[in-house]
PDB file of N, CA and C in Angstrom:
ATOM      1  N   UNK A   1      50.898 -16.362  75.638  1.00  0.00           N
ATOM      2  CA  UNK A   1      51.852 -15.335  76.045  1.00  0.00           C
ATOM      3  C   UNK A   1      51.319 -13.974  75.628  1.00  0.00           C
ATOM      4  N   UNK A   2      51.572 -13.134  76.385  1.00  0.00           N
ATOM      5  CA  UNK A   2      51.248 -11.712  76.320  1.00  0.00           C
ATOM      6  C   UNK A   2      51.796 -10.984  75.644  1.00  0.00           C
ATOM      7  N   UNK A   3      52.087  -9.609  74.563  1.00  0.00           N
ATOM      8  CA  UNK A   3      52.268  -9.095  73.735  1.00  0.00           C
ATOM      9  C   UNK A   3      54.342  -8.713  74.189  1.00  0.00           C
ATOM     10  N   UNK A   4      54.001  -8.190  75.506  1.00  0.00           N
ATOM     11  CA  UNK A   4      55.122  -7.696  76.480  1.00  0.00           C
ATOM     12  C   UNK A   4      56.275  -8.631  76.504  1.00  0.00           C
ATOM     13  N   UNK A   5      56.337 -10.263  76.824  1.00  0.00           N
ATOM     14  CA  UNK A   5      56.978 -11.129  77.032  1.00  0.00           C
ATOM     15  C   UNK A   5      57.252 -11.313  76.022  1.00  0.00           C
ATOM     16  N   UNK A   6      56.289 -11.953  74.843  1.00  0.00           N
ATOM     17  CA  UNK A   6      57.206 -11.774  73.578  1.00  0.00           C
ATOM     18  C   UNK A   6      58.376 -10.826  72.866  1.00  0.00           C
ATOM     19  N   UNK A   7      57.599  -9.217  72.881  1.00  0.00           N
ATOM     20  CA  UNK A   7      58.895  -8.599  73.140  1.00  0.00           C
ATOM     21  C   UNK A   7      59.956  -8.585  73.683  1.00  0.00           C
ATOM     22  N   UNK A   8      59.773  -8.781  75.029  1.00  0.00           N
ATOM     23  CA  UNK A   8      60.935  -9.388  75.570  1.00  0.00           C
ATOM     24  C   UNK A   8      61.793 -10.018  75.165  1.00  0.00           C
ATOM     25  N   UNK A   9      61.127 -11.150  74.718  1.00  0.00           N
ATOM     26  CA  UNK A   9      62.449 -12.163  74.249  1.00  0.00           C
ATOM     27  C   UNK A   9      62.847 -12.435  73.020  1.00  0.00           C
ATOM     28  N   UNK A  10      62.326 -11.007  72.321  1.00  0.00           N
ATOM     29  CA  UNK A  10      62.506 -10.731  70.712  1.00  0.00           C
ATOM     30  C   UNK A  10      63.586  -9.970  71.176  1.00  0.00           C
ATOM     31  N   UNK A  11      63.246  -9.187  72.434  1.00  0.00           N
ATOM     32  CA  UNK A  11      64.511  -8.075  72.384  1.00  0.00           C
ATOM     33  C   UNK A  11      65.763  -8.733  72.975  1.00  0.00           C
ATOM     34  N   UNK A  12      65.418  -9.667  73.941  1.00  0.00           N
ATOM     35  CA  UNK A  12      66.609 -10.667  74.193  1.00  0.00           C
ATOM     36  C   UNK A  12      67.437 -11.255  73.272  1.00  0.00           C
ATOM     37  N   UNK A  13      66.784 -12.175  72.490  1.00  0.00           N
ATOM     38  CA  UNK A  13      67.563 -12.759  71.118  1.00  0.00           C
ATOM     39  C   UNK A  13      68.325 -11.540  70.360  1.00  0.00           C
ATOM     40  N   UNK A  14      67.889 -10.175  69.965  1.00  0.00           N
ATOM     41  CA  UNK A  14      68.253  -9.418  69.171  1.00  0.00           C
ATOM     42  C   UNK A  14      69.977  -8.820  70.492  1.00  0.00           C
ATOM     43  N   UNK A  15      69.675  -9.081  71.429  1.00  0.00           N
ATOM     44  CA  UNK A  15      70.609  -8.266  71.844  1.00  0.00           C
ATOM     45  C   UNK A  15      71.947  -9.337  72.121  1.00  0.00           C
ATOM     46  N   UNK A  16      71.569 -10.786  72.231  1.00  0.00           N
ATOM     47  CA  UNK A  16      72.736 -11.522  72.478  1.00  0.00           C
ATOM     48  C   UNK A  16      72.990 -11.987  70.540  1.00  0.00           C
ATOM     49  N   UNK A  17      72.282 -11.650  69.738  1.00  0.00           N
ATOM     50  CA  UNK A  17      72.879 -11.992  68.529  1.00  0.00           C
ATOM     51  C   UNK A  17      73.833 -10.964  67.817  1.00  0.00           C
ATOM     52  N   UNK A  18      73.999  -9.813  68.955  1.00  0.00           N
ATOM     53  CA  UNK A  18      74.449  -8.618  68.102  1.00  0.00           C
ATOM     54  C   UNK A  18      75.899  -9.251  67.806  1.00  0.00           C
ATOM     55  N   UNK A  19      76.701  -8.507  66.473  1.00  0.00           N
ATOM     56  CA  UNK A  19      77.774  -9.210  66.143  1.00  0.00           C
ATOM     57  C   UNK A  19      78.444  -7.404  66.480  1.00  0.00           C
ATOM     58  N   UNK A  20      79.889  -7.454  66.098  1.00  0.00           N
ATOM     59  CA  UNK A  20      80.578  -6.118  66.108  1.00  0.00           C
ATOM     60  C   UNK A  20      80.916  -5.993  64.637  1.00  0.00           C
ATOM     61  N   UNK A  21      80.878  -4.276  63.966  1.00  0.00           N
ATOM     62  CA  UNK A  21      80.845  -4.013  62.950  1.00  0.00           C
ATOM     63  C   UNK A  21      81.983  -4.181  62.578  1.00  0.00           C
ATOM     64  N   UNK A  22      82.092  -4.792  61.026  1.00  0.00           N
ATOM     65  CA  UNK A  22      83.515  -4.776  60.241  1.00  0.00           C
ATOM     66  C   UNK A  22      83.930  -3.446  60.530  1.00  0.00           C
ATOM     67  N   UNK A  23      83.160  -2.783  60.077  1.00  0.00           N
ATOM     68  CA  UNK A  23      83.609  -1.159  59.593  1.00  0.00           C
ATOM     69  C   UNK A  23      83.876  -0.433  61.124  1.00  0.00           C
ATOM     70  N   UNK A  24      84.010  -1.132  62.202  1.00  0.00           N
ATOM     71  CA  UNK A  24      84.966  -0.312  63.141  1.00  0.00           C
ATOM     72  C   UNK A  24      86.371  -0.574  63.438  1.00  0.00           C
ATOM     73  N   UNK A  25      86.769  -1.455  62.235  1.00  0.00           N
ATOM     74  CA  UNK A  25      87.965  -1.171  62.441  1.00  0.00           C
ATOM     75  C   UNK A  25      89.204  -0.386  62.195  1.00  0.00           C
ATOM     76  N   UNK A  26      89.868  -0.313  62.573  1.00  0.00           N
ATOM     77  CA  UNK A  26      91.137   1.023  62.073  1.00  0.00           C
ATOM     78  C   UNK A  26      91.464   1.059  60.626  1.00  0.00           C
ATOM     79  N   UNK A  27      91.116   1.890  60.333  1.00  0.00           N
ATOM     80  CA  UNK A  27      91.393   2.210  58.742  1.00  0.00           C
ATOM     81  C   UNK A  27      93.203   1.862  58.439  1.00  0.00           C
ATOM     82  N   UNK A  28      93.369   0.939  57.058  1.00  0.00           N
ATOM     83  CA  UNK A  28      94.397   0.595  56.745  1.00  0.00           C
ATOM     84  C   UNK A  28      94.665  -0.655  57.390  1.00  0.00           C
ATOM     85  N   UNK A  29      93.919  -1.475  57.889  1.00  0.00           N
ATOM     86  CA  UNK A  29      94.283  -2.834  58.571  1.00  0.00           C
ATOM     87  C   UNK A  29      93.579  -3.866  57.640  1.00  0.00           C
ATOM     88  N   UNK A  30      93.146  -3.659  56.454  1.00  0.00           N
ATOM     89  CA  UNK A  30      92.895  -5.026  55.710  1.00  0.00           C
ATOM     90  C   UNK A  30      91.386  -4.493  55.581  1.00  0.00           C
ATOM     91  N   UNK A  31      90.540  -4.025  55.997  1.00  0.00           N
ATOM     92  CA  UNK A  31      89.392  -4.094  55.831  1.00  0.00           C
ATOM     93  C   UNK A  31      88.633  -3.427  54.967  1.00  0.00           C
ATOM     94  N   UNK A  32      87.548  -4.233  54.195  1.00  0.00           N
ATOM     95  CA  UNK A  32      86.643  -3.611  53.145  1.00  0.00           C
ATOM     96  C   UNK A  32      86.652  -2.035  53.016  1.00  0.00           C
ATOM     97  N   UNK A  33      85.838  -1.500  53.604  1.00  0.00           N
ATOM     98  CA  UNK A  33      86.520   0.057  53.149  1.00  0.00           C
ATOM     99  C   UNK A  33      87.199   0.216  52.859  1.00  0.00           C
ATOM    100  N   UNK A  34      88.024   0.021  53.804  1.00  0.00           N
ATOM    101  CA  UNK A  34      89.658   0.757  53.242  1.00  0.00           C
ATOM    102  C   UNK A  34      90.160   0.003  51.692  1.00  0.00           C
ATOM    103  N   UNK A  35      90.003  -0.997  51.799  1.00  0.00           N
ATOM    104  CA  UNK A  35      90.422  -1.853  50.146  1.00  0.00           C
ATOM    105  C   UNK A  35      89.868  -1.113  49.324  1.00  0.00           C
ATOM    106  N   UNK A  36      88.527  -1.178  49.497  1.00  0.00           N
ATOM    107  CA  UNK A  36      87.703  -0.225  48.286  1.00  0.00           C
ATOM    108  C   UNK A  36      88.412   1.294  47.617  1.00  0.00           C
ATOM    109  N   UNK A  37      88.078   2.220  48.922  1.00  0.00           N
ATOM    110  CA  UNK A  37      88.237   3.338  49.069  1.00  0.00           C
ATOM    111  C   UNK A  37      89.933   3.442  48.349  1.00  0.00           C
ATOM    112  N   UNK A  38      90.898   2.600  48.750  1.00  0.00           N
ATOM    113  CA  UNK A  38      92.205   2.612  48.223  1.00  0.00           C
ATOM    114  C   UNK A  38      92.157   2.467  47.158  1.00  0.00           C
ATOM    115  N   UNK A  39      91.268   1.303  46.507  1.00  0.00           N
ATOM    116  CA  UNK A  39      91.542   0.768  44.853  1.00  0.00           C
ATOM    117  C   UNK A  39      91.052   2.429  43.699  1.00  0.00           C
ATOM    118  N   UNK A  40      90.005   2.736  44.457  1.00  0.00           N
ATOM    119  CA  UNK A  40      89.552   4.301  44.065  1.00  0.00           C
ATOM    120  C   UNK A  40      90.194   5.175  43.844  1.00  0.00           C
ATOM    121  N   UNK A  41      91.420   5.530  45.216  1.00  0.00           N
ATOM    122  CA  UNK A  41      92.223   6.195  44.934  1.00  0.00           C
ATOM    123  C   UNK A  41      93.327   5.971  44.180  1.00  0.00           C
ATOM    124  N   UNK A  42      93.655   4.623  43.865  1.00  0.00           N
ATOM    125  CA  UNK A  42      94.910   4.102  42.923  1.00  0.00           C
ATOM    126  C   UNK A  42      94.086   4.144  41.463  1.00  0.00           C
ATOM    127  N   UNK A  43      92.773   4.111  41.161  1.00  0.00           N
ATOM    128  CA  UNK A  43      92.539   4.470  39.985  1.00  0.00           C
ATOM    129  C   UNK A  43      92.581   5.911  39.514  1.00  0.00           C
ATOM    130  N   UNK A  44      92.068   6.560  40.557  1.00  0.00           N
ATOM    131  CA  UNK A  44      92.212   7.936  39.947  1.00  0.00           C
ATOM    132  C   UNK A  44      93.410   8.717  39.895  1.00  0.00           C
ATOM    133  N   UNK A  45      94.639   7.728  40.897  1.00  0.00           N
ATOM    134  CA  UNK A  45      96.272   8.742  40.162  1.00  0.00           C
ATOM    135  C   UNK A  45      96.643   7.850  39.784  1.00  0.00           C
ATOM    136  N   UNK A  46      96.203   7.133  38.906  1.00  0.00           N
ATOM    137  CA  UNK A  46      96.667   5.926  38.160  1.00  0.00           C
ATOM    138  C   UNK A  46      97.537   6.466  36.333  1.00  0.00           C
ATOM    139  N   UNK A  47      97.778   5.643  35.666  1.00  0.00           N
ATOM    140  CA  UNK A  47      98.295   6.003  34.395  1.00  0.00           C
ATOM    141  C   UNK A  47      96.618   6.453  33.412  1.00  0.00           C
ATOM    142  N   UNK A  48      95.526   6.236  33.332  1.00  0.00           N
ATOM    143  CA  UNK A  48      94.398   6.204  32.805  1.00  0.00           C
ATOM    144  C   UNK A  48      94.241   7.757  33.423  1.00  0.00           C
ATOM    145  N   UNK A  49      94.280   7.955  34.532  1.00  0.00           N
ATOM    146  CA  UNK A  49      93.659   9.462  34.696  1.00  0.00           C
ATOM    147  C   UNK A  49      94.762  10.833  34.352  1.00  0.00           C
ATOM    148  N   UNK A  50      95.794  10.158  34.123  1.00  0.00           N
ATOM    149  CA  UNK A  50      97.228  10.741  33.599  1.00  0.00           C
ATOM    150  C   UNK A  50      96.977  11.158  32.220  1.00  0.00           C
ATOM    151  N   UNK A  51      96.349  10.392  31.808  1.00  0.00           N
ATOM    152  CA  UNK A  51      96.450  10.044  29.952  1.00  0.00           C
ATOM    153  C   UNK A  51      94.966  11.084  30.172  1.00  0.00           C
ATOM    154  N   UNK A  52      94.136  11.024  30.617  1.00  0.00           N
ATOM    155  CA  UNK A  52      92.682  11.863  30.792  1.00  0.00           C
ATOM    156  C   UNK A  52      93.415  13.432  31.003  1.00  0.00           C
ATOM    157  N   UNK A  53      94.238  13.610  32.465  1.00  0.00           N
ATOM    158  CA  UNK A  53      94.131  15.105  32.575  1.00  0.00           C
ATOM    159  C   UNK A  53      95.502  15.438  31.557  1.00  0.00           C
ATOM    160  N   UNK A  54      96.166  14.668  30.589  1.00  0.00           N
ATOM    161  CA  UNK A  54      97.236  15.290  29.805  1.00  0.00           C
ATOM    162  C   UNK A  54      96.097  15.889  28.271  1.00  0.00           C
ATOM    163  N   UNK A  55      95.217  15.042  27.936  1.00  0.00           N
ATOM    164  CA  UNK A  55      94.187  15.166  27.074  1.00  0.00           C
ATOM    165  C   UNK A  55      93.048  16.356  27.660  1.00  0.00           C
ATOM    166  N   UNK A  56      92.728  16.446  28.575  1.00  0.00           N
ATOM    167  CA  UNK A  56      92.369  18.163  29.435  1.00  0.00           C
ATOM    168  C   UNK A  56      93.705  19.160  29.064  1.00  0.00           C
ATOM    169  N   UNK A  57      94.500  18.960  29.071  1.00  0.00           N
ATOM    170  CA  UNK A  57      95.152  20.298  29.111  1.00  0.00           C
ATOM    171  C   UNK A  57      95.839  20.437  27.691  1.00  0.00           C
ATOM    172  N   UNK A  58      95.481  19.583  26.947  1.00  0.00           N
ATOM    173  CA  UNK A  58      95.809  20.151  25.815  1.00  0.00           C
ATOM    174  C   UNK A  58      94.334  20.566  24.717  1.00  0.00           C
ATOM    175  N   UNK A  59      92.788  20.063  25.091  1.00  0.00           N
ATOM    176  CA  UNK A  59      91.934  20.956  25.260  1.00  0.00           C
ATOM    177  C   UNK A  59      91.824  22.221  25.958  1.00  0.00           C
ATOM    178  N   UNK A  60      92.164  21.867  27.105  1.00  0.00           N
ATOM    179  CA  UNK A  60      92.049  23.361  27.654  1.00  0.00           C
ATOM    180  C   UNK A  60      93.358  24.846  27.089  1.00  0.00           C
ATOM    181  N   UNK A  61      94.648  23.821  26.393  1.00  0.00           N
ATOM    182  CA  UNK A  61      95.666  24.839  26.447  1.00  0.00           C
ATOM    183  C   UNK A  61      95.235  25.213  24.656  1.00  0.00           C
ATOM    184  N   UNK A  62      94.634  24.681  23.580  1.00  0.00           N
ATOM    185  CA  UNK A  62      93.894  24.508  22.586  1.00  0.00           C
ATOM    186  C   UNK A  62      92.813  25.920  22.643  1.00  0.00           C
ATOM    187  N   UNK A  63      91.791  25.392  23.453  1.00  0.00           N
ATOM    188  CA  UNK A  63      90.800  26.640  23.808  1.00  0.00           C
ATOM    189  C   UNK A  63      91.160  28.041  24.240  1.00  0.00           C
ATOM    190  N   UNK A  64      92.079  27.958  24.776  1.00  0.00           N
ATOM    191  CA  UNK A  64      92.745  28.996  25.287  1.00  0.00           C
ATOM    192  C   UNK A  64      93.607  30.073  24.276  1.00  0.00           C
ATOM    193  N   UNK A  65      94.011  29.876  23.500  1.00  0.00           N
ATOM    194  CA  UNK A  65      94.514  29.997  22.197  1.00  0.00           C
ATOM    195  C   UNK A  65      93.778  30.422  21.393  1.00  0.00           C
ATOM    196  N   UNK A  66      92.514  29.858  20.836  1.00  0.00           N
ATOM    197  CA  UNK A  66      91.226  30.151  20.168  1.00  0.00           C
ATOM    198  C   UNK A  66      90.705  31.373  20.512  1.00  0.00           C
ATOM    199  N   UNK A  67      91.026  31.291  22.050  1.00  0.00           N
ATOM    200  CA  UNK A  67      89.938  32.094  22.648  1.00  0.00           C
ATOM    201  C   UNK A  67      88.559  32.052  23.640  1.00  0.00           C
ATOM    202  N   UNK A  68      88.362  30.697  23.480  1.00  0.00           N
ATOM    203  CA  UNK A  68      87.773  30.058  24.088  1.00  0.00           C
ATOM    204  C   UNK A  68      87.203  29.968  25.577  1.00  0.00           C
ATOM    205  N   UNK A  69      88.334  30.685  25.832  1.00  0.00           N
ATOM    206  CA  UNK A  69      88.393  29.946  27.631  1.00  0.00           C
ATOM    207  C   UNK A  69      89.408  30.900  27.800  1.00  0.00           C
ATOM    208  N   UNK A  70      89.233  31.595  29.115  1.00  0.00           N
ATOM    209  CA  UNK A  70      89.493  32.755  30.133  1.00  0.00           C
ATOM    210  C   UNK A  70      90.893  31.843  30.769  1.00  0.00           C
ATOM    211  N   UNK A  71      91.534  32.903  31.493  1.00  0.00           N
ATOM    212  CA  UNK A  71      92.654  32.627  31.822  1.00  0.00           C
ATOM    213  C   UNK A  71      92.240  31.973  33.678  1.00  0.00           C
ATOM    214  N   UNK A  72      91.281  32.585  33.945  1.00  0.00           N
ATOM    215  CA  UNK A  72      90.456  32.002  35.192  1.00  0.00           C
ATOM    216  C   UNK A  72      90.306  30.020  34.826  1.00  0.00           C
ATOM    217  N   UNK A  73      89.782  29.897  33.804  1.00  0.00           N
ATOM    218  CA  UNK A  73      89.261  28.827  33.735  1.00  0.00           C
ATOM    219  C   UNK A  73      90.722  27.782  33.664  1.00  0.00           C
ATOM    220  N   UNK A  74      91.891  28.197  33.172  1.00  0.00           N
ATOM    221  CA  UNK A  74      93.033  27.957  33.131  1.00  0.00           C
ATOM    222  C   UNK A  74      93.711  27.411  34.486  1.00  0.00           C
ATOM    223  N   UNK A  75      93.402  28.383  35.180  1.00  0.00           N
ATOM    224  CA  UNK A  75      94.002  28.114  36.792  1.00  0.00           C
ATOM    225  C   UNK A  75      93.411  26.994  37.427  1.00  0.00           C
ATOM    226  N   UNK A  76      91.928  27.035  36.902  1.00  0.00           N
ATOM    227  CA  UNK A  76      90.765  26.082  37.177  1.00  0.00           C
ATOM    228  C   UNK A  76      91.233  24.661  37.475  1.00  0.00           C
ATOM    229  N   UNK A  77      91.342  25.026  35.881  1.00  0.00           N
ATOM    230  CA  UNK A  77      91.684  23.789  35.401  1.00  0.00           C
ATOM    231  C   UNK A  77      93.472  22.894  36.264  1.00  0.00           C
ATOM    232  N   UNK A  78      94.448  23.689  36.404  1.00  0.00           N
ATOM    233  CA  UNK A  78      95.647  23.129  36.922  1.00  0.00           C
ATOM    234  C   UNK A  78      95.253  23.078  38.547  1.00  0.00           C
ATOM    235  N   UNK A  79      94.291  23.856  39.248  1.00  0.00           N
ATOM    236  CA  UNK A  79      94.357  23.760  40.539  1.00  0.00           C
ATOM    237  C   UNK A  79      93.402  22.393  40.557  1.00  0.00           C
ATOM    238  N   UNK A  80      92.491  22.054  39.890  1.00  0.00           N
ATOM    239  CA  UNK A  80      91.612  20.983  40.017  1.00  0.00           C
ATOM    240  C   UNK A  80      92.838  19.317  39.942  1.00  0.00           C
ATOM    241  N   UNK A  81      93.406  19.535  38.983  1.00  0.00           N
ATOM    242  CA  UNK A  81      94.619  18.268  38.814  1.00  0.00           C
ATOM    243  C   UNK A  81      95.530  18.704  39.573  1.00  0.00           C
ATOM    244  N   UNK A  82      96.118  19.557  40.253  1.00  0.00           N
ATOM    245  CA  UNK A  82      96.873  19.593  41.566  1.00  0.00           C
ATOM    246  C   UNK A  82      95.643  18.881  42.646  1.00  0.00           C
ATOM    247  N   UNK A  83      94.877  19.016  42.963  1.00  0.00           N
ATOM    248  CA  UNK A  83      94.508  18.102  44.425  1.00  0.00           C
ATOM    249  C   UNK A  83      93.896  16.967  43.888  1.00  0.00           C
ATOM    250  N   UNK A  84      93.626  16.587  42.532  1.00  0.00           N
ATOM    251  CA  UNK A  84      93.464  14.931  42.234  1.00  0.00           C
ATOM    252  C   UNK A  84      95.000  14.416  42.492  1.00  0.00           C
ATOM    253  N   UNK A  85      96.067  14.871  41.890  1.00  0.00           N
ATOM    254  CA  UNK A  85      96.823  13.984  41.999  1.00  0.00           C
ATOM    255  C   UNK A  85      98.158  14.742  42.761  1.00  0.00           C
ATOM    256  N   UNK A  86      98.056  15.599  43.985  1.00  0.00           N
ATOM    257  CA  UNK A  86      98.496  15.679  44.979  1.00  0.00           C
ATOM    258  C   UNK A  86      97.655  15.761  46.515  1.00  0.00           C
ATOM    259  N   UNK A  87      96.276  14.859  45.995  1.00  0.00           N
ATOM    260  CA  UNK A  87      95.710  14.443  47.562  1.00  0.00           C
ATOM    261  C   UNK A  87      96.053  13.871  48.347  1.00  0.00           C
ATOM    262  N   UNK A  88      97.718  12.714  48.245  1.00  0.00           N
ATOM    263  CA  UNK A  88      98.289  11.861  48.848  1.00  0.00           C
ATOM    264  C   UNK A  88      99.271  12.620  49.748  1.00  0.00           C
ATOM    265  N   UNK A  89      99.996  13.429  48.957  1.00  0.00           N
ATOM    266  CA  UNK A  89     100.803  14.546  49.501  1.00  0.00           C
ATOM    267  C   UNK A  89     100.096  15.270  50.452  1.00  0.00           C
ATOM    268  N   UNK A  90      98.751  15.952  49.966  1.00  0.00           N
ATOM    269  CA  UNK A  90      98.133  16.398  51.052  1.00  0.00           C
ATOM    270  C   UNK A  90      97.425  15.925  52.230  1.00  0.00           C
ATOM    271  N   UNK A  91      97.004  14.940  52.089  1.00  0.00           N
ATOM    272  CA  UNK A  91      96.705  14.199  53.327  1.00  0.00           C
ATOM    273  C   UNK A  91      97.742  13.810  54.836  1.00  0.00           C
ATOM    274  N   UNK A  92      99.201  13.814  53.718  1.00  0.00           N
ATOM    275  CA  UNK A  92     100.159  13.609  54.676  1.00  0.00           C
ATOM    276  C   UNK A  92     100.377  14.988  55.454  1.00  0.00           C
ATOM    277  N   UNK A  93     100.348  16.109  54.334  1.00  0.00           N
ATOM    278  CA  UNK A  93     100.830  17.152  55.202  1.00  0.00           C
ATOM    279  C   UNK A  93      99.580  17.251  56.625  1.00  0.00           C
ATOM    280  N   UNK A  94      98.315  16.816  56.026  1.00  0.00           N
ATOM    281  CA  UNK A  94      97.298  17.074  57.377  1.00  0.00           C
ATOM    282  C   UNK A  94      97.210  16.167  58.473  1.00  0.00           C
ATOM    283  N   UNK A  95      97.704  15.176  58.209  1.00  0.00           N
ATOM    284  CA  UNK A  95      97.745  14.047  59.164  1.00  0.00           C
ATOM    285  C   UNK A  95      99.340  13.906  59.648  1.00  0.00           C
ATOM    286  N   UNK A  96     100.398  14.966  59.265  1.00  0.00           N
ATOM    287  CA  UNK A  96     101.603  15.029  59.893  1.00  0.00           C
ATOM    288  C   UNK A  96     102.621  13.508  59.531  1.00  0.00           C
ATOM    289  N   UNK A  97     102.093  13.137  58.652  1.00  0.00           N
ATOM    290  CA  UNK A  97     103.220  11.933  58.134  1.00  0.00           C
ATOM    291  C   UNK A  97     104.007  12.105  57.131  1.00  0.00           C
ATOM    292  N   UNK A  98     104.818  11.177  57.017  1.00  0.00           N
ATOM    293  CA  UNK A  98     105.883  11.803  55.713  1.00  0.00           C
ATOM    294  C   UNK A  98     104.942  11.234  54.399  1.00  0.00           C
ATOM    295  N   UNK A  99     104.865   9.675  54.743  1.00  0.00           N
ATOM    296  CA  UNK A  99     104.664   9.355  53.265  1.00  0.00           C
ATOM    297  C   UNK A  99     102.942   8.852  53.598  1.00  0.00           C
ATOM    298  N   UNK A 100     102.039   9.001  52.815  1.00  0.00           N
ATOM    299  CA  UNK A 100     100.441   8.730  53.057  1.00  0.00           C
ATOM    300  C   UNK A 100      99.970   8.027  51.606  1.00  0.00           C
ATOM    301  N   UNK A 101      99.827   6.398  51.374  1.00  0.00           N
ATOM    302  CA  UNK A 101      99.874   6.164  50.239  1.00  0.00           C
ATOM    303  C   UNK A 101      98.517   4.966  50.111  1.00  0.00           C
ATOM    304  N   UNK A 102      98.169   4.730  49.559  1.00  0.00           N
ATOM    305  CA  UNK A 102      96.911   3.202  49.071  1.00  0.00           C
ATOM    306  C   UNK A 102      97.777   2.454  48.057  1.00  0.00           C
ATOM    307  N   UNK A 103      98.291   1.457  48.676  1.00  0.00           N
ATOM    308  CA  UNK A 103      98.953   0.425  48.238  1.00  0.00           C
ATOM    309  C   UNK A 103      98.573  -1.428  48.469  1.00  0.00           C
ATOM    310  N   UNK A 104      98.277  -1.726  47.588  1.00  0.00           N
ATOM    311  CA  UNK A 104      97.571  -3.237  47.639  1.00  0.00           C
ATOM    312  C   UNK A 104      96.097  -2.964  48.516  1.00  0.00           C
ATOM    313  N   UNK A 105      95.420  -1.885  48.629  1.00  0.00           N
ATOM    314  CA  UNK A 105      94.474  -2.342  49.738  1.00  0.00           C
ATOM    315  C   UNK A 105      93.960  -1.708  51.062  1.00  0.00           C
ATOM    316  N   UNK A 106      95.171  -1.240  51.413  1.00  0.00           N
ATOM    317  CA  UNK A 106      95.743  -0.485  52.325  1.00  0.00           C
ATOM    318  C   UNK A 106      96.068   0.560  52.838  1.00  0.00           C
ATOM    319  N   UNK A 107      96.013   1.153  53.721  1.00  0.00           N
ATOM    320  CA  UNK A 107      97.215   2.213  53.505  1.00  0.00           C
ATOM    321  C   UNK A 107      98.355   2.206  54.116  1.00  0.00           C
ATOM    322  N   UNK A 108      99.443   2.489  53.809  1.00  0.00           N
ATOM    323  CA  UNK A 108     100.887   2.907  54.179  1.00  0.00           C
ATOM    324  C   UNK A 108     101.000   4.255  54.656  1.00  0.00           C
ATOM    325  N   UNK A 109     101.253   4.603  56.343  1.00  0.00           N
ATOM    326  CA  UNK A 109     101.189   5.504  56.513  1.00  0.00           C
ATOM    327  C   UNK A 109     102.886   5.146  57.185  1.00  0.00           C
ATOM    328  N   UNK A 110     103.735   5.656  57.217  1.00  0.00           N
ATOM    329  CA  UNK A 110     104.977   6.241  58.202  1.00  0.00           C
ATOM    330  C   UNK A 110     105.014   7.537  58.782  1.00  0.00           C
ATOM    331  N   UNK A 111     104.971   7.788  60.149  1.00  0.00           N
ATOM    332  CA  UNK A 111     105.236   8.524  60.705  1.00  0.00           C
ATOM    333  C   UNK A 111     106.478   9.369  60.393  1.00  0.00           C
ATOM    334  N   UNK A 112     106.360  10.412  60.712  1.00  0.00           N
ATOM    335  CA  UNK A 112     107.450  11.820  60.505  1.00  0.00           C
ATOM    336  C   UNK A 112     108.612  11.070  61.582  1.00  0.00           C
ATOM    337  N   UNK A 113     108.068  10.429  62.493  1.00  0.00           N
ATOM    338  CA  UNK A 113     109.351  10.640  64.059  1.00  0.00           C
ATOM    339  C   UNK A 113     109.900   9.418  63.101  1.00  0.00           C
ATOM    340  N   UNK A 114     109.540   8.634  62.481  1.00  0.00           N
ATOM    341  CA  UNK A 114     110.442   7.158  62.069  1.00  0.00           C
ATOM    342  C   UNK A 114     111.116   7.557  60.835  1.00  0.00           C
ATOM    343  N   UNK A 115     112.553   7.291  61.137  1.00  0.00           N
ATOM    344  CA  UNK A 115     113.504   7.383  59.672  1.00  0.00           C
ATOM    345  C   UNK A 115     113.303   6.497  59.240  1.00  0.00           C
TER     346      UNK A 115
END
């Protein structure tokens, strides 16, 4: 057999073995990403990152006092833990839903039009 035909039917096999990707499916329907990506976000507004940014701000409200640290770095500091642990809130306001949450895995999205 000739170099051509083999290709051929390398490229044949490769094209009837193709499978369809996990990862096209709709985000929030059970699938790996989304599990991952959720468990991520339930760790980081979890009680552990609570206990972390309450221990930041009493360094930072500490330093501040001393002298330490500018009143800039202050704002810094509360605007940085406003979008860790109001990214859920904000996502909803950008995606127009009421409630936008990672729960078991998932996400829980409800629409604004559904009471």
């Amino acid at each position: 057999m000739n170099k051509i035909a083999i290709f051929c039917l390398m490229l044949c096999c490769m094209l009837f073995s193709i499978q369809p990707a996990e990862a096209k499916k709709k985000s929030g329907e059970g699938d790996v990403v989304s599990s991952v990506i959720c468990n991520i976000v339930t760790q980081l507004s979890g009680p552990i990152s609570q206990a972390i940014a309450t221990l930041v701000i009493i360094i930072t409200g500490y330093s501040f006092f001393v002298g330490k640290v500018s009143i800039g770095m202050l704002f810094i500091v509360a605007a940085g833990m406003m979008f860790v642990f109001g990214a859920q809130t904000i996502m909803g306001w950008i995606l127009g839903q009421k409630a936008y949450q990672c729960k078991g895995g998932s996400v829980l999205a409800e629409s604004a039009s559904r009471k």
